[in-house]
C-alpha atoms as a PDB file:
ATOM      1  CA  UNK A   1     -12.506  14.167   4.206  1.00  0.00           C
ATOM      2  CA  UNK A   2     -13.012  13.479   0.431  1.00  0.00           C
ATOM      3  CA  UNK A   3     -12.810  10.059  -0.812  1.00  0.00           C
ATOM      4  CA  UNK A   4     -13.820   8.595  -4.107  1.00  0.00           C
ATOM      5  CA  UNK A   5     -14.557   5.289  -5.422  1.00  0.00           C
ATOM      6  CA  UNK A   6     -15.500   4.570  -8.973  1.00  0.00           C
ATOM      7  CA  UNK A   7     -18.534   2.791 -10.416  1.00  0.00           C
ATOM      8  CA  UNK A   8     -20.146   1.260 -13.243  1.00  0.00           C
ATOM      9  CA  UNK A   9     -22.227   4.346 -15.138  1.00  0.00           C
ATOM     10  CA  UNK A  10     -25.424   4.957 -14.323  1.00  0.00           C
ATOM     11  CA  UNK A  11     -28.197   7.160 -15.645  1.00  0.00           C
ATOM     12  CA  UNK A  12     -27.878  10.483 -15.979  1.00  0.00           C
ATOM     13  CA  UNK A  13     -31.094  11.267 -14.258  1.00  0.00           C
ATOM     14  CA  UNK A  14     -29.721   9.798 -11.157  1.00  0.00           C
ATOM     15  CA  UNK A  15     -26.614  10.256  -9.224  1.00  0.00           C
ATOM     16  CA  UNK A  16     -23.940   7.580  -9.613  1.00  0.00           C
ATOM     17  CA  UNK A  17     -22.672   5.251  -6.884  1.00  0.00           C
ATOM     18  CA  UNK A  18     -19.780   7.224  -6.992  1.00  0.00           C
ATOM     19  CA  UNK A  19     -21.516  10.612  -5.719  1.00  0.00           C
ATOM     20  CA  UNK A  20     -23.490   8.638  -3.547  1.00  0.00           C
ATOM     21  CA  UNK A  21     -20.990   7.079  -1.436  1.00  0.00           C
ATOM     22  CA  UNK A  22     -19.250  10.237  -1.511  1.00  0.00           C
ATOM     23  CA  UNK A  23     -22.368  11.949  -0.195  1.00  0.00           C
ATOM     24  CA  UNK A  24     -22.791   9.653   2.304  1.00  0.00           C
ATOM     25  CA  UNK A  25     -19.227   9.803   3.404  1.00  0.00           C
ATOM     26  CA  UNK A  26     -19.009  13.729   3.522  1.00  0.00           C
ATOM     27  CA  UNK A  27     -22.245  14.229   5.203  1.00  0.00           C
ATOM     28  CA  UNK A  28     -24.110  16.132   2.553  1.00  0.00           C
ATOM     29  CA  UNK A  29     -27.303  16.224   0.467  1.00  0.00           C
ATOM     30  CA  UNK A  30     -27.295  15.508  -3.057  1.00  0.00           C
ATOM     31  CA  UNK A  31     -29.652  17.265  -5.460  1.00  0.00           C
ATOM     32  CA  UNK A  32     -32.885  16.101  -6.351  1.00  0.00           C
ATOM     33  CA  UNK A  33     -32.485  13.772  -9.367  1.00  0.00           C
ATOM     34  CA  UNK A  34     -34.275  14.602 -12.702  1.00  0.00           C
ATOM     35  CA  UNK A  35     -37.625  13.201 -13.470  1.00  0.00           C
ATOM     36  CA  UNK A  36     -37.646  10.615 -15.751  1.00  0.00           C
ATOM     37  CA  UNK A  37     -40.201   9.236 -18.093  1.00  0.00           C
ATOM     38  CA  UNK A  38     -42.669   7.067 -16.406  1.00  0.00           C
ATOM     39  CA  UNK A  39     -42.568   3.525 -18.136  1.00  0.00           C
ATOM     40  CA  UNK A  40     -44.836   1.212 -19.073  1.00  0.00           C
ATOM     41  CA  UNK A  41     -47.406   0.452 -17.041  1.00  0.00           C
ATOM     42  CA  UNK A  42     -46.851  -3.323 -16.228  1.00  0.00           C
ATOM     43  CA  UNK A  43     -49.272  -6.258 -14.768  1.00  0.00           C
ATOM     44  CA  UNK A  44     -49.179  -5.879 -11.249  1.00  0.00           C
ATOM     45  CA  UNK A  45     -47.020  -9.059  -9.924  1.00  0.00           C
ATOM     46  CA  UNK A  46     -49.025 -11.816  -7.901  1.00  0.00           C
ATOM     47  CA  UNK A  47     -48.868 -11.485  -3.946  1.00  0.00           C
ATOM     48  CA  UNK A  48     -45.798 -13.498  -2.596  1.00  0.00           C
ATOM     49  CA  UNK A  49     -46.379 -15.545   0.433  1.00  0.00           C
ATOM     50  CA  UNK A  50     -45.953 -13.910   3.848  1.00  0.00           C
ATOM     51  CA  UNK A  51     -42.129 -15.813   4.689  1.00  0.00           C
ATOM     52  CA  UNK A  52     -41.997 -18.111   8.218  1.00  0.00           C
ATOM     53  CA  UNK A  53     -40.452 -16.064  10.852  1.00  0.00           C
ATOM     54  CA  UNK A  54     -36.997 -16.768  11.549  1.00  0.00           C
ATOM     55  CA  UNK A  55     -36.455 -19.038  14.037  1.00  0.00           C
ATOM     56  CA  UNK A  56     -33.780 -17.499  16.463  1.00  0.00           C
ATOM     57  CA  UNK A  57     -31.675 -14.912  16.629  1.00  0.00           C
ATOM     58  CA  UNK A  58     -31.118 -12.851  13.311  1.00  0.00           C
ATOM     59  CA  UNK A  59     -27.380 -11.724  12.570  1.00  0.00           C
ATOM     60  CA  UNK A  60     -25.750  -9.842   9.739  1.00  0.00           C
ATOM     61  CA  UNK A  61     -26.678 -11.472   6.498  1.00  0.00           C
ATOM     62  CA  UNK A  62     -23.715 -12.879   4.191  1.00  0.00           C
ATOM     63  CA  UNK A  63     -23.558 -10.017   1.811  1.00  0.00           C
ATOM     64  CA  UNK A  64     -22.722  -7.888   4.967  1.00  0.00           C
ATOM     65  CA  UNK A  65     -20.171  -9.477   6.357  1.00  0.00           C
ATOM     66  CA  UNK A  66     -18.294 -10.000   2.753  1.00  0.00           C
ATOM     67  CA  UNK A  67     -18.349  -6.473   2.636  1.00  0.00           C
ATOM     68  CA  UNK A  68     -16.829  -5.605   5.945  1.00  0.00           C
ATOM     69  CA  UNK A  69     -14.287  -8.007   5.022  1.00  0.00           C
ATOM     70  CA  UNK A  70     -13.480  -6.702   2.135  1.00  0.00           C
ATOM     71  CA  UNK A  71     -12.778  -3.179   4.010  1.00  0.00           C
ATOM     72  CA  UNK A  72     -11.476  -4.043   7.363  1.00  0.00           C
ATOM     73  CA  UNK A  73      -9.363  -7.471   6.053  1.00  0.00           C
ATOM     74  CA  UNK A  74     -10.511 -11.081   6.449  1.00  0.00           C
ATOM     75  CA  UNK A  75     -11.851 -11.802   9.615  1.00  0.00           C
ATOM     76  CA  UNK A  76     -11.894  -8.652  11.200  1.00  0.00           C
ATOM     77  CA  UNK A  77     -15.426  -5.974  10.890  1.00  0.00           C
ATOM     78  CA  UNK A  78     -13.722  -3.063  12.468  1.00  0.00           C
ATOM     79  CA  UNK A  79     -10.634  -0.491  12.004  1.00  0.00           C
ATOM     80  CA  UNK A  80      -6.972  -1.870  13.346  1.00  0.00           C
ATOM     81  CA  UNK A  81      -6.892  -5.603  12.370  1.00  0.00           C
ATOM     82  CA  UNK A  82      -4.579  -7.905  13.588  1.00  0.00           C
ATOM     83  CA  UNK A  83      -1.764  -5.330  14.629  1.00  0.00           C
ATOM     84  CA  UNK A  84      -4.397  -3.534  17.064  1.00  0.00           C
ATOM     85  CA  UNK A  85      -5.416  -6.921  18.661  1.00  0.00           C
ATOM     86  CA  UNK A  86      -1.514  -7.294  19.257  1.00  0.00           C
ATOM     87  CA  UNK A  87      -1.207  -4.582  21.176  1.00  0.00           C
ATOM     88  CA  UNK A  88      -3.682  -4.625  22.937  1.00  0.00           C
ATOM     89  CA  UNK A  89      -2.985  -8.401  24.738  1.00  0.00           C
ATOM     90  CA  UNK A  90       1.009  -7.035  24.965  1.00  0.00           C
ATOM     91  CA  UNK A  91       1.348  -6.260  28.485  1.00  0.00           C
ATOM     92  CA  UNK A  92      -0.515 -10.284  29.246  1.00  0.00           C
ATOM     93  CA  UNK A  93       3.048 -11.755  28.323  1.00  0.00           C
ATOM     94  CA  UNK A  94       1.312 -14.444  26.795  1.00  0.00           C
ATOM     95  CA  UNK A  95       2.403 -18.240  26.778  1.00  0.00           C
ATOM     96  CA  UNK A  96       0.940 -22.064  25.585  1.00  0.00           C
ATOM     97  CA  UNK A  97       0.194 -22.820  28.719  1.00  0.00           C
ATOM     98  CA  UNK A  98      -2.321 -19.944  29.113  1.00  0.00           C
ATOM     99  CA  UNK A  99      -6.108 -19.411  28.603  1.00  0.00           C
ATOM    100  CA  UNK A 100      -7.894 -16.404  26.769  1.00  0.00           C
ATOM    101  CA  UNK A 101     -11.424 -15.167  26.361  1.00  0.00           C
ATOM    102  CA  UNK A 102     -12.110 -12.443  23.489  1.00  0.00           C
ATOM    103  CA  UNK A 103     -15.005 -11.180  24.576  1.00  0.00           C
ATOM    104  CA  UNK A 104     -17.225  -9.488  20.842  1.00  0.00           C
ATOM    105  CA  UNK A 105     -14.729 -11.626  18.561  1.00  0.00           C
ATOM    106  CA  UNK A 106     -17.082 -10.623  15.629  1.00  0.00           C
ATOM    107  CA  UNK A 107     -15.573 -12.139  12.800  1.00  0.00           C
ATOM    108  CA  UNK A 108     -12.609 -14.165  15.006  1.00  0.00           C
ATOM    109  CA  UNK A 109     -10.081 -12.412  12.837  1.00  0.00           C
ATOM    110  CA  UNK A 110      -8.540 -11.438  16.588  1.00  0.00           C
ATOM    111  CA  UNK A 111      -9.149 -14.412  18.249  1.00  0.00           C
ATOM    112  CA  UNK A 112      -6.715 -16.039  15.418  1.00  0.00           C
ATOM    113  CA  UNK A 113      -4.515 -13.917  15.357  1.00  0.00           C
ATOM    114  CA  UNK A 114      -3.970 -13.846  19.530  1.00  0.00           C
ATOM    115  CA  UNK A 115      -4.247 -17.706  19.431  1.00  0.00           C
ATOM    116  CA  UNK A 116      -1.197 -18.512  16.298  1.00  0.00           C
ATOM    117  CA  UNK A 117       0.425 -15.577  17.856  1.00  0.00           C
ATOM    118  CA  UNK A 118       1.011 -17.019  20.968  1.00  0.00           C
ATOM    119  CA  UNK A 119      -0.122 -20.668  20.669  1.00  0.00           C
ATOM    120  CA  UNK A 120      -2.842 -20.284  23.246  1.00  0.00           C
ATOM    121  CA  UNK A 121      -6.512 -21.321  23.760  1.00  0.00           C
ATOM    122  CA  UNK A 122      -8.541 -18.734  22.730  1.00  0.00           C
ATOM    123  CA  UNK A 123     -12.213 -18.668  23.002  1.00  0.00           C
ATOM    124  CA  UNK A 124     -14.028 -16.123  21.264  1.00  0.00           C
ATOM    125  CA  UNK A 125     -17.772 -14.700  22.386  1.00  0.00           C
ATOM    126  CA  UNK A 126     -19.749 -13.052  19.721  1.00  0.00           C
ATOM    127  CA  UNK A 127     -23.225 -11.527  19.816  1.00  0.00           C
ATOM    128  CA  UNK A 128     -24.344 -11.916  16.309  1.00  0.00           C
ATOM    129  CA  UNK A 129     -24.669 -15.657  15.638  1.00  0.00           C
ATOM    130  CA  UNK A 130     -24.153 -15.191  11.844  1.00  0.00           C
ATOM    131  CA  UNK A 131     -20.539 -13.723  12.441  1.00  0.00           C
ATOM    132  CA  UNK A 132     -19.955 -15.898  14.861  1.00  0.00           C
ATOM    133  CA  UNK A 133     -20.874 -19.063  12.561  1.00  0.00           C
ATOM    134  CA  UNK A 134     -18.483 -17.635  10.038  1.00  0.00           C
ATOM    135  CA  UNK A 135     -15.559 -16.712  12.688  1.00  0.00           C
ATOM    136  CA  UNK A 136     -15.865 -20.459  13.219  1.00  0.00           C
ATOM    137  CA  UNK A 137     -15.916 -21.502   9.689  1.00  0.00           C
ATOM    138  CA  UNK A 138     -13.096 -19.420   9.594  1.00  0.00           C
ATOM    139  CA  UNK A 139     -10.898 -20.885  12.252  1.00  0.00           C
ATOM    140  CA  UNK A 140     -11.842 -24.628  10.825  1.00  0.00           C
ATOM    141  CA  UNK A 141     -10.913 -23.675   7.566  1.00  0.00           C
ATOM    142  CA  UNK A 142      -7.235 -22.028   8.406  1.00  0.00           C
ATOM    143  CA  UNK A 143      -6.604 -24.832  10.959  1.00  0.00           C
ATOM    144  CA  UNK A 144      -6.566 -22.477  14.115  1.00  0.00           C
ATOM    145  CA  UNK A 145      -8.054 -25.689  16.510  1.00  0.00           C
ATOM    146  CA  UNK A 146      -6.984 -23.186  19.529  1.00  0.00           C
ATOM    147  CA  UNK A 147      -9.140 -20.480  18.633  1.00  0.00           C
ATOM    148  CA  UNK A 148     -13.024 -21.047  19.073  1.00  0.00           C
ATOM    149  CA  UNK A 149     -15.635 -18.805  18.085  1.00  0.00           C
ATOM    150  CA  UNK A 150     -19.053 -18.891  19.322  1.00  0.00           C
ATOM    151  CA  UNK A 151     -22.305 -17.283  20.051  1.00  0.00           C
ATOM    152  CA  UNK A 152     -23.875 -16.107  23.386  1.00  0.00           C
ATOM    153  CA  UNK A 153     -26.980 -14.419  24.415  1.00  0.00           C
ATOM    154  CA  UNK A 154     -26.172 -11.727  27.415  1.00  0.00           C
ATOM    155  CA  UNK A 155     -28.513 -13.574  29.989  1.00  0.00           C
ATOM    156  CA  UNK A 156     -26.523 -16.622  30.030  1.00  0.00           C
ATOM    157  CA  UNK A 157     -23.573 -15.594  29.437  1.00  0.00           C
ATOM    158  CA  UNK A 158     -21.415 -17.583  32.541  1.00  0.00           C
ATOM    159  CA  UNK A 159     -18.284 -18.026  32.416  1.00  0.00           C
ATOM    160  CA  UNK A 160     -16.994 -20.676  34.803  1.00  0.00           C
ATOM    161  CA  UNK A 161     -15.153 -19.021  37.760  1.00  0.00           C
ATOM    162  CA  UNK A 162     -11.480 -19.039  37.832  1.00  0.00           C
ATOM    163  CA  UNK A 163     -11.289 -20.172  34.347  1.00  0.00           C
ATOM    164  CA  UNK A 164      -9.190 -17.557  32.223  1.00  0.00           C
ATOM    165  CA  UNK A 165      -5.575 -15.915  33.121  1.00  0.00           C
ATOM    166  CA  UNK A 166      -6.947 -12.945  30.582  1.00  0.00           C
ATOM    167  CA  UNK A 167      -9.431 -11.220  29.128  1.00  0.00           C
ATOM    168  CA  UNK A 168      -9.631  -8.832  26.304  1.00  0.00           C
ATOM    169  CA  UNK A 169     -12.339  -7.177  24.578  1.00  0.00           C
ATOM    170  CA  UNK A 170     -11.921  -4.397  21.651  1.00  0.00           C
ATOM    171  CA  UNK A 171     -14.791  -1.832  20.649  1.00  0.00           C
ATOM    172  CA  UNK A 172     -17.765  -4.046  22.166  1.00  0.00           C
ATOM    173  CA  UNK A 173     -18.863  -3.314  25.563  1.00  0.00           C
ATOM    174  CA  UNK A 174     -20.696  -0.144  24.531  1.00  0.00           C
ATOM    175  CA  UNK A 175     -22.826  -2.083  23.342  1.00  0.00           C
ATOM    176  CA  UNK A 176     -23.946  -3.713  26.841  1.00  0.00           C
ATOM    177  CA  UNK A 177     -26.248  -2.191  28.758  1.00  0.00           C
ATOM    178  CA  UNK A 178     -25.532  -3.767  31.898  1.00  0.00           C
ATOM    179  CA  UNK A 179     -21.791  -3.243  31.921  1.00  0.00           C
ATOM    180  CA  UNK A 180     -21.436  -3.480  36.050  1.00  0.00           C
ATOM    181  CA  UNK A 181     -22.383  -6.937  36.004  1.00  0.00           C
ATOM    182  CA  UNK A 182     -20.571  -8.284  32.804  1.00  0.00           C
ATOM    183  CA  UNK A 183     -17.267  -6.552  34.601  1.00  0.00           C
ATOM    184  CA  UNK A 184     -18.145  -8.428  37.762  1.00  0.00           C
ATOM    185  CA  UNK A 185     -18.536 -11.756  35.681  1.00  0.00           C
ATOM    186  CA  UNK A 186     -15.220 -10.873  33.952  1.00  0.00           C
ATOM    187  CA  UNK A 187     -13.730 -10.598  37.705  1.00  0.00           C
ATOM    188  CA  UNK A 188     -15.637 -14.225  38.740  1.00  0.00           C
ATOM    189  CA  UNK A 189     -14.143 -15.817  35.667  1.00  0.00           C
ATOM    190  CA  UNK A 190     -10.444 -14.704  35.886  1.00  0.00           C
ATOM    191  CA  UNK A 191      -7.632 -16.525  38.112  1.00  0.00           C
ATOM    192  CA  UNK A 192      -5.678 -15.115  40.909  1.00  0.00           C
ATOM    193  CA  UNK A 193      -3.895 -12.062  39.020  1.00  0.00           C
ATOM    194  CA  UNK A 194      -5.650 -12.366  35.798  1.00  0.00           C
ATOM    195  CA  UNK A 195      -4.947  -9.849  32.881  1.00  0.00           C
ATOM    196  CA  UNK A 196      -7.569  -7.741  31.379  1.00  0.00           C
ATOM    197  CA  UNK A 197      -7.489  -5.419  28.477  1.00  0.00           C
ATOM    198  CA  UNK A 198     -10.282  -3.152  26.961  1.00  0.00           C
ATOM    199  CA  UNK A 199     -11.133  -0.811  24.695  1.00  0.00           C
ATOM    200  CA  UNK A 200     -14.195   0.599  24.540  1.00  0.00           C
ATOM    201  CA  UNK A 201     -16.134   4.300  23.887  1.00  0.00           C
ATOM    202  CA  UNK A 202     -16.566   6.427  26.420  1.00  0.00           C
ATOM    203  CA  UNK A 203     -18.380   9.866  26.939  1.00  0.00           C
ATOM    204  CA  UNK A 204     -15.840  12.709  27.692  1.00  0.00           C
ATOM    205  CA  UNK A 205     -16.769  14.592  30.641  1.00  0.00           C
ATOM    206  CA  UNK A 206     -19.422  17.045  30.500  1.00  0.00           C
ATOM    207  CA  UNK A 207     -21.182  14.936  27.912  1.00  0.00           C
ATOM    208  CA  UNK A 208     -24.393  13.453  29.254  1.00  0.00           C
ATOM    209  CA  UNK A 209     -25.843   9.820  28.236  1.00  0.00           C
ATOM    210  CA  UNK A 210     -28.666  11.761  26.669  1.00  0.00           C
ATOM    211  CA  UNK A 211     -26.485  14.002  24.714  1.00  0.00           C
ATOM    212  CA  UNK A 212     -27.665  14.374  21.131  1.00  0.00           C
ATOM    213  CA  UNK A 213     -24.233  13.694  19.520  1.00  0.00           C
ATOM    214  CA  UNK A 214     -24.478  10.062  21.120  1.00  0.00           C
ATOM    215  CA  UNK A 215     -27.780   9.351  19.224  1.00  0.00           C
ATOM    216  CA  UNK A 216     -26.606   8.151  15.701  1.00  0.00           C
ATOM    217  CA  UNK A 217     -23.790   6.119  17.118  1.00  0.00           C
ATOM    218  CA  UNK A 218     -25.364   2.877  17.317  1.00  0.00           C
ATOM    219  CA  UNK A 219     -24.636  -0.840  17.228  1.00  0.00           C
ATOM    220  CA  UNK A 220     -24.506  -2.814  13.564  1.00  0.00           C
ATOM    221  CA  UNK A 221     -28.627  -4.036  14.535  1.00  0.00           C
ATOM    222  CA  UNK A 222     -29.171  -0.478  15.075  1.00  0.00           C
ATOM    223  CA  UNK A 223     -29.537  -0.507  18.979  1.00  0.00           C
ATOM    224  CA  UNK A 224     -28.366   2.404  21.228  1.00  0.00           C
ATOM    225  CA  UNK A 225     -24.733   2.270  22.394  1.00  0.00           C
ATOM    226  CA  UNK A 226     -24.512   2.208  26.371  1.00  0.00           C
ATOM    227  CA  UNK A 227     -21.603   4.342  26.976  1.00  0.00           C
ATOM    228  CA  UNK A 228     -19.717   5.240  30.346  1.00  0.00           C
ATOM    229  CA  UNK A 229     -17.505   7.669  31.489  1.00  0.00           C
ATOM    230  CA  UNK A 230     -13.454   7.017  32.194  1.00  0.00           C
ATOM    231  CA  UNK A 231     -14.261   7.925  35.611  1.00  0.00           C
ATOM    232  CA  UNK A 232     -17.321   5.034  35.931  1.00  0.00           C
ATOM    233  CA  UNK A 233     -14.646   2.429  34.005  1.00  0.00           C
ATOM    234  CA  UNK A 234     -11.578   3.660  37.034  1.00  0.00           C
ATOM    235  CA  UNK A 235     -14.586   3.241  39.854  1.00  0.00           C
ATOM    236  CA  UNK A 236     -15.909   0.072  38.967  1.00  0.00           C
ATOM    237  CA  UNK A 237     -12.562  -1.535  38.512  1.00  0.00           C
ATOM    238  CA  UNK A 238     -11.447  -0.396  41.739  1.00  0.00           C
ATOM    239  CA  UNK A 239     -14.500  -2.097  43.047  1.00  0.00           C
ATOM    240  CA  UNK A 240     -13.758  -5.215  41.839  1.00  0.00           C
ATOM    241  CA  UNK A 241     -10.177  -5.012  43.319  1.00  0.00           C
ATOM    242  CA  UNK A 242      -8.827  -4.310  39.801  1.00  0.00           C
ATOM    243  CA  UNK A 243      -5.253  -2.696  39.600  1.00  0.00           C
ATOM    244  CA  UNK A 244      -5.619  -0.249  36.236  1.00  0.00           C
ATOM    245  CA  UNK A 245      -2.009  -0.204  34.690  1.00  0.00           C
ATOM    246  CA  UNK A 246      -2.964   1.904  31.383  1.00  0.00           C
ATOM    247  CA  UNK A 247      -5.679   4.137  30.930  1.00  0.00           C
ATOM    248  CA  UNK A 248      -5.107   5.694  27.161  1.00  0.00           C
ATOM    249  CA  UNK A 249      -6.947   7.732  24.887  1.00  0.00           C
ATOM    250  CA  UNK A 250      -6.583   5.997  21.212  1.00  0.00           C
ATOM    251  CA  UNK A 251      -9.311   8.334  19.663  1.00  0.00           C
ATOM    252  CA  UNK A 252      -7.105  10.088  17.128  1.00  0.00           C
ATOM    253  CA  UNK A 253      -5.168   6.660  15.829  1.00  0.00           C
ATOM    254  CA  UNK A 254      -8.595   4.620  15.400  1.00  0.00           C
ATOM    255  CA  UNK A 255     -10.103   7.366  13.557  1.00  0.00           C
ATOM    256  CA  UNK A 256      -6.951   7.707  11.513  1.00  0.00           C
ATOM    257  CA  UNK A 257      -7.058   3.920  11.032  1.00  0.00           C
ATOM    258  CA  UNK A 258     -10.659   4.319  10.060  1.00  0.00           C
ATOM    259  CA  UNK A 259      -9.912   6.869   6.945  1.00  0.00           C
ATOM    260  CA  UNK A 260      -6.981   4.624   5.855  1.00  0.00           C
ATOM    261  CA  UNK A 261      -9.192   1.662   5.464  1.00  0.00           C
ATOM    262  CA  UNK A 262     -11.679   3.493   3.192  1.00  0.00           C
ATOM    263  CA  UNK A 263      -9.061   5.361   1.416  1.00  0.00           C
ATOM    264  CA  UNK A 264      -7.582   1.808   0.699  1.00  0.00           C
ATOM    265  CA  UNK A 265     -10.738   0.230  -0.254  1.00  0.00           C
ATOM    266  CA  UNK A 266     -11.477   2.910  -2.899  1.00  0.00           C
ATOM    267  CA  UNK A 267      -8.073   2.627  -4.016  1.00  0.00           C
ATOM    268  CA  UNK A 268      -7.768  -1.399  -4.504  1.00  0.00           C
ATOM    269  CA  UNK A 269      -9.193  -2.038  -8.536  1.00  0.00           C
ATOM    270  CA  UNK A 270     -11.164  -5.291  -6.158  1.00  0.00           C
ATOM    271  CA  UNK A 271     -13.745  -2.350  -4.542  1.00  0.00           C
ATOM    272  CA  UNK A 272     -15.152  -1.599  -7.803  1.00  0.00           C
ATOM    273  CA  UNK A 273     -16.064  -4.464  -8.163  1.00  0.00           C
ATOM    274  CA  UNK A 274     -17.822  -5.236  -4.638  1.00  0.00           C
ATOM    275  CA  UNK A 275     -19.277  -1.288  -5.224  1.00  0.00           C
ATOM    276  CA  UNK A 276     -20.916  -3.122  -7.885  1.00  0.00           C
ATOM    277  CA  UNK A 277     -21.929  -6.247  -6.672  1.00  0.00           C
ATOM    278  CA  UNK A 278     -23.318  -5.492  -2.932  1.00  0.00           C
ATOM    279  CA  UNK A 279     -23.757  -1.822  -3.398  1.00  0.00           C
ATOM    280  CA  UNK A 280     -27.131  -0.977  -0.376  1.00  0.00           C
ATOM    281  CA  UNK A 281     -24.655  -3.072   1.894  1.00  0.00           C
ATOM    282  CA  UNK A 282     -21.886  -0.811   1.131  1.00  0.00           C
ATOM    283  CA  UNK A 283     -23.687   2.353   1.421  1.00  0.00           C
ATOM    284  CA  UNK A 284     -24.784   0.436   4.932  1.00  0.00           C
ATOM    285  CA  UNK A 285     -21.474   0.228   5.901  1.00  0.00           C
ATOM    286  CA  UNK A 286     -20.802   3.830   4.691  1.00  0.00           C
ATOM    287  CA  UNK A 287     -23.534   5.334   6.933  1.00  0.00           C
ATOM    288  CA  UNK A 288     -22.230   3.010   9.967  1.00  0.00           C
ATOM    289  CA  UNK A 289     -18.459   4.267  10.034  1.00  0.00           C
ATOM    290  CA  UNK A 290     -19.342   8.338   8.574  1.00  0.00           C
ATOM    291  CA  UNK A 291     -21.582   8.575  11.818  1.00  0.00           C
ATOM    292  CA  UNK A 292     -19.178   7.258  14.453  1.00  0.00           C
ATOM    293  CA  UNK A 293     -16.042   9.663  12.946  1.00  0.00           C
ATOM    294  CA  UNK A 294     -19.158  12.279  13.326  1.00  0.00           C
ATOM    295  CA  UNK A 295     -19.521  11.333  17.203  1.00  0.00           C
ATOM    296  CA  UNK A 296     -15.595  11.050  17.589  1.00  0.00           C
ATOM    297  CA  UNK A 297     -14.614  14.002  15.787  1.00  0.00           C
ATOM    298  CA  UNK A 298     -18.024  16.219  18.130  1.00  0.00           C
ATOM    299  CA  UNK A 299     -16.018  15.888  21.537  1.00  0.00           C
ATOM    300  CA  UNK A 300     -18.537  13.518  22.814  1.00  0.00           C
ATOM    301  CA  UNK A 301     -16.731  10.214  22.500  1.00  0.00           C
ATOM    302  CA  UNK A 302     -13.496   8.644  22.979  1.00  0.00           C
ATOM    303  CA  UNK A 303     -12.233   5.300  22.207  1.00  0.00           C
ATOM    304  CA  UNK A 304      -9.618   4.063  25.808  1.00  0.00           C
ATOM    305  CA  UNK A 305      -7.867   1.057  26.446  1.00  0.00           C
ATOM    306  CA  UNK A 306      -7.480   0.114  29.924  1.00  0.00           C
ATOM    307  CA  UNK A 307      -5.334  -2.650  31.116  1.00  0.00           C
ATOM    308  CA  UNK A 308      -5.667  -4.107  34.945  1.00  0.00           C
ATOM    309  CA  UNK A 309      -5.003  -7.176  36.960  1.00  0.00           C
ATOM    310  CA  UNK A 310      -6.972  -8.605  39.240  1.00  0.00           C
ATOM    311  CA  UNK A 311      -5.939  -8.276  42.919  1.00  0.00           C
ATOM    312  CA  UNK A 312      -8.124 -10.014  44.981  1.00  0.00           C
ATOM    313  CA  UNK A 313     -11.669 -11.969  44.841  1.00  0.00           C
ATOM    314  CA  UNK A 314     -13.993  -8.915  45.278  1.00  0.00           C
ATOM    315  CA  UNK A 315     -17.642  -9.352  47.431  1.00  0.00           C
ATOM    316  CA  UNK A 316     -19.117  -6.570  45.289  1.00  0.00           C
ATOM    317  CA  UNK A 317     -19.055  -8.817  41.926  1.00  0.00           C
END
């Protein structure tokens, strides 16, 4: 897939940001560049101060996140935006008087959406405390009081039982190692015939957790991806007393969605001008999305959506 996206010029002994992201994007090597003339020798700089560790947890940094703005649409850091996050609550039927966890609301751009949509409570749970500080900058800013964004680490993360007629979660659980117990704390912290909806990757069958085509696609810090099988997502919900309504592949829409983004971004007069101005986070993002369509496009992975509703309070949660 060939897309383009113009730059200022640069030197002709090195490739321009143009060929670069292209490179990047089409999965090739570019040539060595030219060797220039060594400059001046200058007076080495003074030794900066080591910098204080951070204190806590360390998200995406600003730049970042303007960027995946900028591609994926305010508030969102991932193909489908707001129309994918519609269908996907659909079949809960949703009403006021109704309450919502997005579980990985990364920039909240869903949980808005879901929460004006409908004019429900919606509270969003996002890993990466810097998107989450922004999702709720973001919802203070556009007046959405019902939708809440905030951050949780994965060993507290409690839910109070019986507190949440649905559930949804788009593109994050792959990202959880322990995924029986954070579906068993999903089944704790729904009501009596609570709604849940998922997507998530999962390995086709005959692909092993060690397969080689799984090893480049990782999470935005660069961790491993945890990824099941359908047939592991079908027996733990029946477990948990889970009826599964819909079970769908959506691999060849979200990588369709994925090239119309980028094709979009190169194509809006605006991307030159964040090409310019955040151009290593760019090239970050680049790298990110040109190794998942790799994974996708191998046979190894699928993106699903499942839909279920709880039955019954289940012992093995």
């Amino acid at each position: 897939m060939g897309v383009a996206l113009e730059s200022g010029a640069a030197p002709a002994s090195k490739p321009s940001f143009k060929e670069r992201f292209k490179a990047w994007w089409e999965g090739y090597e570019l040539a060595p560049a030219a060797p220039e003339s060594a400059p001046p020798a200058a007076a080495p700089a003074p030794t900066p101060e080591p910098e204080a560790e951070p204190a806590g947890p360390v998200g995406l940094d600003p730049s970042a996140i303007t960027v995946m703005q900028q591609i994926w649409g305010e508030g969102f850091s991932r193909p489908g935006g707001a129309a994918s996050i519609l269908t996907l609550v659909k079949p809960f039927a949703l009403n006021p008087s109704m309450t919502v966890m997005d579980f990985g609301a990364g920039l909240g751009g869903g949980t808005r959406t879901v929460s004006n949509e409908f004019g429900v409570w919606v509270y969003g749970f996002e890993p990466d405390p810097n998107q989450a500080a922004v999702a709720q900058e973001l919802s203070v800013k556009k007046g959405a009081k019902k939708a809440e964004i905030k951050s949780y680490a994965t060993h507290d993360f409690q839910p109070k039982a019986g507190s949440y007629d649905c559930i949804y979660s788009s593109e994050a659980l792959y990202s959880v190692a322990d995924k029986d117990k954070l579906l068993g704390i999903f089944e704790r912290a729904l009501k009596a015939r609570g709604q849940i909806a998922i997507t998530d990757f999962v390995r086709t069958e005959g692909t092993a957790d060690n397969d080689p085509r799984l090893a480049d696609f990782v999470t935005r810090d660069g961790k491993k991806g945890h990824f099941w099988k359908n047939a592991d997502y079908h027996a733990r919900m029946k477990a948990l007393k889970f009826d599964v309504r819909v079970d769908e592949d959506l691999t060849d829409a979200y990588r369709s969605s994925i090239i119309e983004a980028w094709v979009n971004f190169t194509q809006d007069a605006s991307g030159t001008a964040y090409a310019r101005a955040h151009p290593n986070e760019l090239v970050t993002e680049v790298t990110l999305w040109t190794k998942r369509v790799a994974a996708l496009d191998s046979g190894a992975l699928q993106l699903r959506r499942y839909y279920a509703i709880k039955m019954g309070s289940s012992k093995s949660s």
